[in-house]
N, C-alpha and C. Protein backbone atom coordinates (compact mmCIF):
# COMPACT_ATOMS: atom_id res chain seq x y z
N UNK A 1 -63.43 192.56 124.15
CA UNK A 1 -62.13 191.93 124.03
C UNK A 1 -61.06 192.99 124.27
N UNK A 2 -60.19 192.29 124.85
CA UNK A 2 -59.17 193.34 125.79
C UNK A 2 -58.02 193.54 124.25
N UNK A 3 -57.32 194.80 124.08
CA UNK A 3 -56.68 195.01 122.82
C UNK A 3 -55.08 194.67 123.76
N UNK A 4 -54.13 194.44 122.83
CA UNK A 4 -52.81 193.94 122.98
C UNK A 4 -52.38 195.68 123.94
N UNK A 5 -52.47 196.52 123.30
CA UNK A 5 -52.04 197.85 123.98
C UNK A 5 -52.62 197.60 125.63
N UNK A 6 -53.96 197.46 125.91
CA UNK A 6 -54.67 197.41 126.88
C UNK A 6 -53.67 196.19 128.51
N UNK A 7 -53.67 195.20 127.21
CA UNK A 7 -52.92 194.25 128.44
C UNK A 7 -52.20 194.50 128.67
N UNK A 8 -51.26 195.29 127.80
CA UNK A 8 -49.57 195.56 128.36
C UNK A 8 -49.70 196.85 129.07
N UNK A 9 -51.10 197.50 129.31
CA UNK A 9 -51.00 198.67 130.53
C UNK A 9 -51.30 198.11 131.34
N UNK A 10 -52.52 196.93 131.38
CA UNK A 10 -52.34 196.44 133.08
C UNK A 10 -51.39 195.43 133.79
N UNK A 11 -50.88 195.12 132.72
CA UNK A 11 -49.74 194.61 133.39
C UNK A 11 -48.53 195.54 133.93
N UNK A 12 -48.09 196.09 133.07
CA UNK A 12 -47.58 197.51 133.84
C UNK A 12 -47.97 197.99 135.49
N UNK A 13 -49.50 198.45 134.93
CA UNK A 13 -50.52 198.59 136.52
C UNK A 13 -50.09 197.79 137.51
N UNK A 14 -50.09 196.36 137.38
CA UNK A 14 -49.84 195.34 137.97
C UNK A 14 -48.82 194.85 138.39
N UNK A 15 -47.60 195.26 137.77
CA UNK A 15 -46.61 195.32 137.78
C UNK A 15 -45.95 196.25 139.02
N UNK A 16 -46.60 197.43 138.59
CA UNK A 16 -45.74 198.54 139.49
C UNK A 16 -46.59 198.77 140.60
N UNK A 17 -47.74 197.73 141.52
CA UNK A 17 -48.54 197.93 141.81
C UNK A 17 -47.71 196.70 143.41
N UNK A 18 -48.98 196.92 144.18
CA UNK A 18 -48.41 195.42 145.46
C UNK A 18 -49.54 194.73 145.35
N UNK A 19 -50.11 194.57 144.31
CA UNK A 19 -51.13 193.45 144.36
C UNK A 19 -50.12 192.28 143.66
N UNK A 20 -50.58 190.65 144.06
CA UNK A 20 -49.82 189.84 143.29
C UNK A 20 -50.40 189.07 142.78
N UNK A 21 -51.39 189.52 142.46
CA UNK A 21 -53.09 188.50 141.86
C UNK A 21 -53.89 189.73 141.04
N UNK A 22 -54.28 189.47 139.76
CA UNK A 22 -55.27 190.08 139.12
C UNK A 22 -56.30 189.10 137.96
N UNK A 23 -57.40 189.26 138.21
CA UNK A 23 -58.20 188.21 136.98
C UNK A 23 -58.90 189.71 136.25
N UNK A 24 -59.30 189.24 135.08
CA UNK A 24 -60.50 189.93 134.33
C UNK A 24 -60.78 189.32 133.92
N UNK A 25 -62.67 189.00 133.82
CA UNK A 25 -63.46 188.65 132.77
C UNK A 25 -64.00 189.17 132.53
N UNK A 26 -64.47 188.75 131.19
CA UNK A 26 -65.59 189.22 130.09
C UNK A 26 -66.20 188.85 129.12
N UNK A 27 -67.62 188.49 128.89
CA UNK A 27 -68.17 188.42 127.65
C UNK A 27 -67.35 186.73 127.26
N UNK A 28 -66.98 186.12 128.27
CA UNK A 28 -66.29 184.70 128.50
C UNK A 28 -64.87 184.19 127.86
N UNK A 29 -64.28 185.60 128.11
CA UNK A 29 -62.43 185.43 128.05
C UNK A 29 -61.94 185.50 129.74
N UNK A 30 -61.10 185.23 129.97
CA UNK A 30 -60.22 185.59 131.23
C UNK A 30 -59.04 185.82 130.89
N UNK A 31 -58.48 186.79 131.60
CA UNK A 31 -57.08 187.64 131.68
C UNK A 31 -56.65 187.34 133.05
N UNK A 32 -55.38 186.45 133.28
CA UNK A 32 -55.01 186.15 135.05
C UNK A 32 -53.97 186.82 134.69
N UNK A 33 -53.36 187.96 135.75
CA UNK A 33 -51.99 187.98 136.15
C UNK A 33 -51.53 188.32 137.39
N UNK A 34 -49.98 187.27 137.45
CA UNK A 34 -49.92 186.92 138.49
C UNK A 34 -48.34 187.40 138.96
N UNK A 35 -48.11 188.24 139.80
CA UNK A 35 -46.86 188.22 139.93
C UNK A 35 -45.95 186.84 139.72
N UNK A 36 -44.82 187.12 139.59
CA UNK A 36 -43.97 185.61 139.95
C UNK A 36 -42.74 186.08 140.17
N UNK A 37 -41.86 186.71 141.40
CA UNK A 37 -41.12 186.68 142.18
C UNK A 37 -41.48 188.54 142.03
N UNK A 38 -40.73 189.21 141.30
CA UNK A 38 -40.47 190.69 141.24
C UNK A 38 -40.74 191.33 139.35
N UNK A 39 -41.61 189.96 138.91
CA UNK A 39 -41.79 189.89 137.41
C UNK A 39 -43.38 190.03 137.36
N UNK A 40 -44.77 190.02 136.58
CA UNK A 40 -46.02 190.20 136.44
C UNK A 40 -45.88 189.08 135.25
N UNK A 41 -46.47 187.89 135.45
CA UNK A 41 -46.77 186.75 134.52
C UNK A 41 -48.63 186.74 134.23
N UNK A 42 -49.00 186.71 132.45
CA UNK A 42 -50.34 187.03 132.32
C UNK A 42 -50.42 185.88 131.47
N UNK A 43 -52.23 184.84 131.79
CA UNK A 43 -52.24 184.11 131.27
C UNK A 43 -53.45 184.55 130.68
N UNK A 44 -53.31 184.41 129.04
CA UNK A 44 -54.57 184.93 127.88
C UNK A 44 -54.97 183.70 127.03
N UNK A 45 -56.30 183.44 126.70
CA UNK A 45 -56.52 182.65 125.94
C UNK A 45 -56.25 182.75 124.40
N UNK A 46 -55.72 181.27 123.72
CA UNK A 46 -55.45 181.50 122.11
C UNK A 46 -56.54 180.98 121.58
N UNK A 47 -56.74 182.09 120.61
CA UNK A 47 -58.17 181.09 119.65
C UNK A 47 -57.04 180.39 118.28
N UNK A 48 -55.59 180.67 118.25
CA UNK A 48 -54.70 180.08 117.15
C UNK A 48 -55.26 180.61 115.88
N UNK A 49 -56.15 181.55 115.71
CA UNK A 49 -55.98 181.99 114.27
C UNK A 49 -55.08 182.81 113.33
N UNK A 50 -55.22 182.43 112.14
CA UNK A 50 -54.03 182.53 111.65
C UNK A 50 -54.63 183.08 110.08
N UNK A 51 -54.34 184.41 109.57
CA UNK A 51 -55.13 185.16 108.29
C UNK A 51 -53.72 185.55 107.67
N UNK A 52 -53.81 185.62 105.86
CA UNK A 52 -53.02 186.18 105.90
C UNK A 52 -53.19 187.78 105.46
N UNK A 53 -53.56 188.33 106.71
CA UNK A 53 -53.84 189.90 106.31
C UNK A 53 -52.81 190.44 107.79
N UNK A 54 -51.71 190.54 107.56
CA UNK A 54 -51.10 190.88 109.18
C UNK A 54 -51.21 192.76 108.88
N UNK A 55 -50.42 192.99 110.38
CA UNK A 55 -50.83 194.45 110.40
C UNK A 55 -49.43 194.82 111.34
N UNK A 56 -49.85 196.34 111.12
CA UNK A 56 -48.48 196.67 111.69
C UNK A 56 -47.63 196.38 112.49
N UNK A 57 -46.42 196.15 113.12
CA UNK A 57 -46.10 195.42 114.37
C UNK A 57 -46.16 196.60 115.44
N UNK A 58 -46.18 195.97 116.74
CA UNK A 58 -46.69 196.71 117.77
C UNK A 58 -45.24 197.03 118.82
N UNK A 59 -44.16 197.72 118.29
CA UNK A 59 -43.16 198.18 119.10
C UNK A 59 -42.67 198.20 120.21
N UNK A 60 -43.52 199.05 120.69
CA UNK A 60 -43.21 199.72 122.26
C UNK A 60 -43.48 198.62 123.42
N UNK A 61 -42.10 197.65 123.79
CA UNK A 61 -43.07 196.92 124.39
C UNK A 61 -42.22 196.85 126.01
N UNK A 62 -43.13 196.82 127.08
CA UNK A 62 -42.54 197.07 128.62
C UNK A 62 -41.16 196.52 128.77
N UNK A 63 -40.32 196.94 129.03
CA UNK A 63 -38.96 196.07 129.93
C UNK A 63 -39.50 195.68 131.23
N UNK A 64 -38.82 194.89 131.76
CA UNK A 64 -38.36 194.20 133.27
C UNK A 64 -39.96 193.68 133.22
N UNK A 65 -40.53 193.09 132.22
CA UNK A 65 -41.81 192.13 132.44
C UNK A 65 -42.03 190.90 131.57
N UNK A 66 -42.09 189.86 132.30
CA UNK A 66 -42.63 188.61 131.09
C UNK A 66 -43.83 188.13 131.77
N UNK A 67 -43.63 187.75 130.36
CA UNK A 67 -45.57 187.55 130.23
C UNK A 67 -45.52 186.09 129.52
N UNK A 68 -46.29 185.38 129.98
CA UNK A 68 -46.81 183.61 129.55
C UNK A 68 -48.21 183.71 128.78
N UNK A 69 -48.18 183.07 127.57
CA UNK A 69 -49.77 182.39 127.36
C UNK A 69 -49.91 181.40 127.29
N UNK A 70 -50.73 181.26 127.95
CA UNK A 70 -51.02 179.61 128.15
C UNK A 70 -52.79 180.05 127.81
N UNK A 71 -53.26 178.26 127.57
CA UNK A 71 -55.03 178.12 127.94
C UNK A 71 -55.19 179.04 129.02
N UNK A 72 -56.32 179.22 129.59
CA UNK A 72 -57.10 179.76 130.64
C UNK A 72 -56.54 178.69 131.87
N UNK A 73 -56.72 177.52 131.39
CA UNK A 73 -56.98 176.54 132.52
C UNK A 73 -55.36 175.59 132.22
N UNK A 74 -54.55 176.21 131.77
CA UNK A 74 -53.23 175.81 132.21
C UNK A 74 -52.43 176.91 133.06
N UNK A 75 -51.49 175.94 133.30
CA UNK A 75 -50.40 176.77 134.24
C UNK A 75 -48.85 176.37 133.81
N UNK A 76 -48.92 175.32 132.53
CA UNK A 76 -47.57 174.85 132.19
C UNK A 76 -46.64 176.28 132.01
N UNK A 77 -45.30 175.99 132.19
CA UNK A 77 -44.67 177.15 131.22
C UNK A 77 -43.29 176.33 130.59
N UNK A 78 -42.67 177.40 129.29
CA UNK A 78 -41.93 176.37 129.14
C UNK A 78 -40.46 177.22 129.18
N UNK A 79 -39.08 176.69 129.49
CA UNK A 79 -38.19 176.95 129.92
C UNK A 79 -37.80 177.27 128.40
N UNK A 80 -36.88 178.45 128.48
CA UNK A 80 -35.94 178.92 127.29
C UNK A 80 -34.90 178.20 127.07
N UNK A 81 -34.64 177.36 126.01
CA UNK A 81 -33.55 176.12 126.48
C UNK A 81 -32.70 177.57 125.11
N UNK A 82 -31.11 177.73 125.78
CA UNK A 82 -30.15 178.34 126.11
C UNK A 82 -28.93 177.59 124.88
N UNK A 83 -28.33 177.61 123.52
CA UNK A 83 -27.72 177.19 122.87
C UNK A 83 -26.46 177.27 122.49
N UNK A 84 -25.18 177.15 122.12
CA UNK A 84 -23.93 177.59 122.21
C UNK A 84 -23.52 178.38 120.75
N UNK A 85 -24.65 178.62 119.92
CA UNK A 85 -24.61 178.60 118.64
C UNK A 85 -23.73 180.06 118.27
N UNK A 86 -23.18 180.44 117.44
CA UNK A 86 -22.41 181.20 116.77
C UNK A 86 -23.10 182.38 115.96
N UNK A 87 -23.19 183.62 117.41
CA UNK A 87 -24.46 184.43 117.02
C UNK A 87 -23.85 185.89 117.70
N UNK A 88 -24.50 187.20 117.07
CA UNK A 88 -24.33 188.29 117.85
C UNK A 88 -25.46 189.26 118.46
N UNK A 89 -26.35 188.27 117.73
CA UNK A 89 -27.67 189.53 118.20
C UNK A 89 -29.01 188.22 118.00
N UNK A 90 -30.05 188.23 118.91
CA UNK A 90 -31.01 187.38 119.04
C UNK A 90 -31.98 188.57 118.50
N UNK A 91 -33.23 188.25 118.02
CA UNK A 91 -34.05 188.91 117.96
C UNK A 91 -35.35 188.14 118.63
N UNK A 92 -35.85 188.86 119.30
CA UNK A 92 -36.62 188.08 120.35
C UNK A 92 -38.35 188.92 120.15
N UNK A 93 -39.38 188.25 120.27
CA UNK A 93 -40.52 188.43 120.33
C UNK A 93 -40.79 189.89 121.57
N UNK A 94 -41.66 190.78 120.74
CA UNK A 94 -41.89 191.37 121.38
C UNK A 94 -43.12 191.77 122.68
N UNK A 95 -43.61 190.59 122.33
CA UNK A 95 -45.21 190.35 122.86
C UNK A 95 -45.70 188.97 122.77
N UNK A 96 -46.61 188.72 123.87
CA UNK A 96 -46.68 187.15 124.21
C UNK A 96 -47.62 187.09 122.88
N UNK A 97 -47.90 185.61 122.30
CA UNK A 97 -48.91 185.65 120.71
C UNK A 97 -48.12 183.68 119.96
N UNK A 98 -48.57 184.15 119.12
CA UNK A 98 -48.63 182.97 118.11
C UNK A 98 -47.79 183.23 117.07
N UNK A 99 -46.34 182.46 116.65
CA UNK A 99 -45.26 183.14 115.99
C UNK A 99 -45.83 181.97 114.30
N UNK A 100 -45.60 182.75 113.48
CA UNK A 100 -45.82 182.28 111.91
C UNK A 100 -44.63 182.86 111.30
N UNK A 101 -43.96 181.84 110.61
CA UNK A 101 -43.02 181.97 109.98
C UNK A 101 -43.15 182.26 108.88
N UNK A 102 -44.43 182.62 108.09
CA UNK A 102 -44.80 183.03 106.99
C UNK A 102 -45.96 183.93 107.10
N UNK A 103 -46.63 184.72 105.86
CA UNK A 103 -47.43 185.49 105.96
C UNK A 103 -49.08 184.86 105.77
N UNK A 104 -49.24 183.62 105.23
CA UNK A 104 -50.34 182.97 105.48
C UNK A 104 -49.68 181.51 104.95
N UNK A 105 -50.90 180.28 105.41
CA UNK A 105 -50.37 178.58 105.14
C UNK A 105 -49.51 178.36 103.83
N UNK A 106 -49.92 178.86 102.97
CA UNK A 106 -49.35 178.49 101.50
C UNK A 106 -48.21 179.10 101.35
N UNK A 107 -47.71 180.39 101.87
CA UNK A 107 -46.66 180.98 101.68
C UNK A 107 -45.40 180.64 102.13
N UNK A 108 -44.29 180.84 101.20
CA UNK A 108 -42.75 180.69 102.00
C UNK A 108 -42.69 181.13 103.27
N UNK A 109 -41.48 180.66 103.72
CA UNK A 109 -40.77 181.27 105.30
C UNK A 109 -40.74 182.75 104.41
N UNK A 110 -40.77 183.77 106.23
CA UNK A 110 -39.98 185.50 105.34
C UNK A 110 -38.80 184.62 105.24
N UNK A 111 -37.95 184.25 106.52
CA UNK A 111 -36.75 183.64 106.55
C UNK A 111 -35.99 182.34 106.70
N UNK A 112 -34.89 181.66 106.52
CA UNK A 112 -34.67 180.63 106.52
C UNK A 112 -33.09 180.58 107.14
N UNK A 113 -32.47 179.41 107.69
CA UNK A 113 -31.39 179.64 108.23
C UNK A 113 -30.19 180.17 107.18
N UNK A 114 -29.73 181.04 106.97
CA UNK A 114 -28.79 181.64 106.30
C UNK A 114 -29.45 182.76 105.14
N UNK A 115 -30.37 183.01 105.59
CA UNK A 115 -31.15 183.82 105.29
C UNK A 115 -30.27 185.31 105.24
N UNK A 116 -30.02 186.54 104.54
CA UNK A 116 -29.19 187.70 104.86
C UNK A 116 -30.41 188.60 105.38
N UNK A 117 -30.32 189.15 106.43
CA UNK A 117 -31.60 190.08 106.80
C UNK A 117 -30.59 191.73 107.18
N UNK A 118 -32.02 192.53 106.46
CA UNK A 118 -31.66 194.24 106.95
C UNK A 118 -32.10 194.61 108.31
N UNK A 119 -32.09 195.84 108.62
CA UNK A 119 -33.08 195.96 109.39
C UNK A 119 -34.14 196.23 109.77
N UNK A 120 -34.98 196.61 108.56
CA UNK A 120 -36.00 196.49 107.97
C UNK A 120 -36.73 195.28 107.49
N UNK A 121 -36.19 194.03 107.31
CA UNK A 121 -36.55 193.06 106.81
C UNK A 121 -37.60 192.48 108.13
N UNK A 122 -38.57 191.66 107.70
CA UNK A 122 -40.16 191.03 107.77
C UNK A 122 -39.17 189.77 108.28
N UNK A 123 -39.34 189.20 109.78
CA UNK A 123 -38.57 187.66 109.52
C UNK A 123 -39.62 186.80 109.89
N UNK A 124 -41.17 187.36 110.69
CA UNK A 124 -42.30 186.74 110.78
C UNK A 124 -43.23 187.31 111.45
N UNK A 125 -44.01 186.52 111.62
CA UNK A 125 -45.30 187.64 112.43
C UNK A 125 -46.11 186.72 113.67
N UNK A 126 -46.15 187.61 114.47
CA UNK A 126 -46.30 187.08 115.80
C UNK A 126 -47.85 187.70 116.05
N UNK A 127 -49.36 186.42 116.38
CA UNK A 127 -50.18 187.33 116.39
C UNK A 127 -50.60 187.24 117.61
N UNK A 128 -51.33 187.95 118.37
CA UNK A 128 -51.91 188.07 119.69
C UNK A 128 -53.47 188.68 119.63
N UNK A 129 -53.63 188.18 120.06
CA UNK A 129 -55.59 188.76 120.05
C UNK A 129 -56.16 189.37 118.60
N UNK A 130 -55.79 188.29 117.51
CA UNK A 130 -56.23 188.53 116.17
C UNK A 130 -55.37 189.67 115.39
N UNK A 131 -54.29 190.00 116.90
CA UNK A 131 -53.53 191.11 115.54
C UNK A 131 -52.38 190.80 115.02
N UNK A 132 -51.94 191.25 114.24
CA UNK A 132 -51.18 189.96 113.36
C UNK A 132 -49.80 190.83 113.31
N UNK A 133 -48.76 191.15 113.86
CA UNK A 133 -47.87 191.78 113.70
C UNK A 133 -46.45 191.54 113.24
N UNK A 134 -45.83 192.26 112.29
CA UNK A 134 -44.97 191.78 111.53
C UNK A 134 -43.79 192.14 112.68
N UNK A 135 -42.87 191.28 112.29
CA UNK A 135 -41.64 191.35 113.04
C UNK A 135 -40.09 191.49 112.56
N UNK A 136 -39.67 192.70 112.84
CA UNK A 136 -38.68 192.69 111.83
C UNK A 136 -37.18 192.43 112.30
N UNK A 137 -35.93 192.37 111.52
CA UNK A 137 -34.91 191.99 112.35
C UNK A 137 -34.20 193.23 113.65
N UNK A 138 -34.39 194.34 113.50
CA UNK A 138 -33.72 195.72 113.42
C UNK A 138 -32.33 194.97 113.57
N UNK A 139 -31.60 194.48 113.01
CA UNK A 139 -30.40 194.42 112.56
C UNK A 139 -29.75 194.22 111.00
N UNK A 140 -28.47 194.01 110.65
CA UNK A 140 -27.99 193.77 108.90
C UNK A 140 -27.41 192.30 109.86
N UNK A 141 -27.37 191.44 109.01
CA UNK A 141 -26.41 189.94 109.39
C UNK A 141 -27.14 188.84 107.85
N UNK A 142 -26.77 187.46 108.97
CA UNK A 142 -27.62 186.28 108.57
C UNK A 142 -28.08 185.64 109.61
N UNK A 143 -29.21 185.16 109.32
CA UNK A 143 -30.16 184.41 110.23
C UNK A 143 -29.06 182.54 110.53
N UNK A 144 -29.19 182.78 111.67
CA UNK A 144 -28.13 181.42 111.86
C UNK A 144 -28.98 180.70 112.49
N UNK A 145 -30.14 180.70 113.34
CA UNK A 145 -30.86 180.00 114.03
C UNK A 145 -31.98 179.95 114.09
N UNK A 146 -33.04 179.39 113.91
CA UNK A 146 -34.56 179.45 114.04
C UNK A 146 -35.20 178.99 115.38
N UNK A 147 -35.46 179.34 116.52
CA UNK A 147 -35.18 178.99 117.64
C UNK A 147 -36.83 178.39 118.12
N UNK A 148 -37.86 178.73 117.33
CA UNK A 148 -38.89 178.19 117.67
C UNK A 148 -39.78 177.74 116.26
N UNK A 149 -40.51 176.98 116.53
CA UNK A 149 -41.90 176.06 115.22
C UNK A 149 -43.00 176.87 114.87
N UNK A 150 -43.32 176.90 113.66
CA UNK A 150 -44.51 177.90 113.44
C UNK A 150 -45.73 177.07 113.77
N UNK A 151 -46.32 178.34 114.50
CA UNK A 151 -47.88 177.97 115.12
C UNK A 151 -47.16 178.21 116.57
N UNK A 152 -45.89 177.80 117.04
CA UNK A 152 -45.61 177.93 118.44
C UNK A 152 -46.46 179.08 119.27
N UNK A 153 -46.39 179.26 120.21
CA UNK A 153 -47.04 180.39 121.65
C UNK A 153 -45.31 180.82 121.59
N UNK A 154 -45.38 181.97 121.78
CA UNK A 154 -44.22 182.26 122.18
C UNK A 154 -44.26 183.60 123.36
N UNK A 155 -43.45 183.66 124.36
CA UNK A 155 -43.30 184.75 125.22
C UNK A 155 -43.33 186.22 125.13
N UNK A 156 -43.32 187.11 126.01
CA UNK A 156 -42.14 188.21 125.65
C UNK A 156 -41.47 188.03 125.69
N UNK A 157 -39.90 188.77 124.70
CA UNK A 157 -38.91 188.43 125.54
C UNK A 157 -38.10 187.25 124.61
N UNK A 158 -38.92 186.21 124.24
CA UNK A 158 -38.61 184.86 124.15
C UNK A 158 -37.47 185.12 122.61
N UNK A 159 -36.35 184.71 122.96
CA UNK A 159 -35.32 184.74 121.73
C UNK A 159 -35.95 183.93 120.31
N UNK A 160 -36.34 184.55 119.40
CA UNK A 160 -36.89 183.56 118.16
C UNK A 160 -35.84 183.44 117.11
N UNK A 161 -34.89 184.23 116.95
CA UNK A 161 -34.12 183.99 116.04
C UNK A 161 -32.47 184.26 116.51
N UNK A 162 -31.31 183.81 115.86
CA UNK A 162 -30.43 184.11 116.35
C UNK A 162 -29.81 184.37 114.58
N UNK A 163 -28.79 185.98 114.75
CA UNK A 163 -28.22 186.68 113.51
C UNK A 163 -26.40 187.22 114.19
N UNK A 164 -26.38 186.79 113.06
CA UNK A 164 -24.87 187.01 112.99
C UNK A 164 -24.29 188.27 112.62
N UNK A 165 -24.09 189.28 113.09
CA UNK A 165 -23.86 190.62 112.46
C UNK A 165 -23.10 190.45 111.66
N UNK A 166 -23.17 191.26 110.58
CA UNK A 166 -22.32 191.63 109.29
C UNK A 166 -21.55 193.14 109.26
């Protein structure tokens, strides 16, 4: 099984590369990525699990690349629908995965709309290939928007919250 670090080097590879097609299999996962204009789009399978043992969040993550998960055997994607809402800073997913608004089923939201967050503060955890990574605001405000459903797939990239600086 390919590790979250691993995909975001071949996509990179792939990225900065003139191929506009890449598959991997293995051991009966597939990894497709596919250019899509001057961007590297990667489609990974979700097994949707969901523990509550998360783990560190995973930072460092490529500019000028998005990345899709979909099934193996889809190709849907879904459009960032764009809001007029009363905001100064989005905090957006750092890695394509499975966004939880809490730390396991039984537990509270970290956050809620009017929520006050540091920048240190936990606002959820986004997991990708079983790793469960916490996500924090790096800003001080309040949470004004919740922009996606827990259990959602979410992008890189993809705006999940919208904060109001303080």
């Amino acid at each position: 099984m390919l590790t979250v670090q691993e995909i975001r080097e071949l996509i990179k590879v792939v990225d900065e590369s003139a191929i506009d097609e890449f598959t991997y299999e293995t051991s009966g996962e597939t990894v497709t990525m596919k250019k899509s204009g001057s961007k590297a789009v990667a489609a990974v399978p979700d097994n949707g699990a969901h523990t509550d043992h998360p783990v560190d969040p995973v930072k460092n993550s490529q500019p000028n690349i998005q990345v899709e998960q979909t099934e193996v055997s889809s190709s849907d994607e879904k459009p960032i629908v764009e809001t007029t809402a009363d905001f100064d800073h989005e905090i957006v997913s750092p890695m394509v995965g499975t966004f939880y608004a809490s730390p396991n089923p039984e537990s509270d939201s970290y956050v809620t709309v009017g929520s006050k967050v540091e920048k240190d503060t936990v606002v959820c955890i986004v997991e990708a290939m079983k790793l469960f990574n916490e996500i924090e605001a790096e800003t001080t405000g309040e949470i004004t928007e919740i922009l996606v459903e827990d259990g959602e797939l979410v992008e890189y990239g993809q705006p999940l919250f919208r904060v109001k600086k303080k």
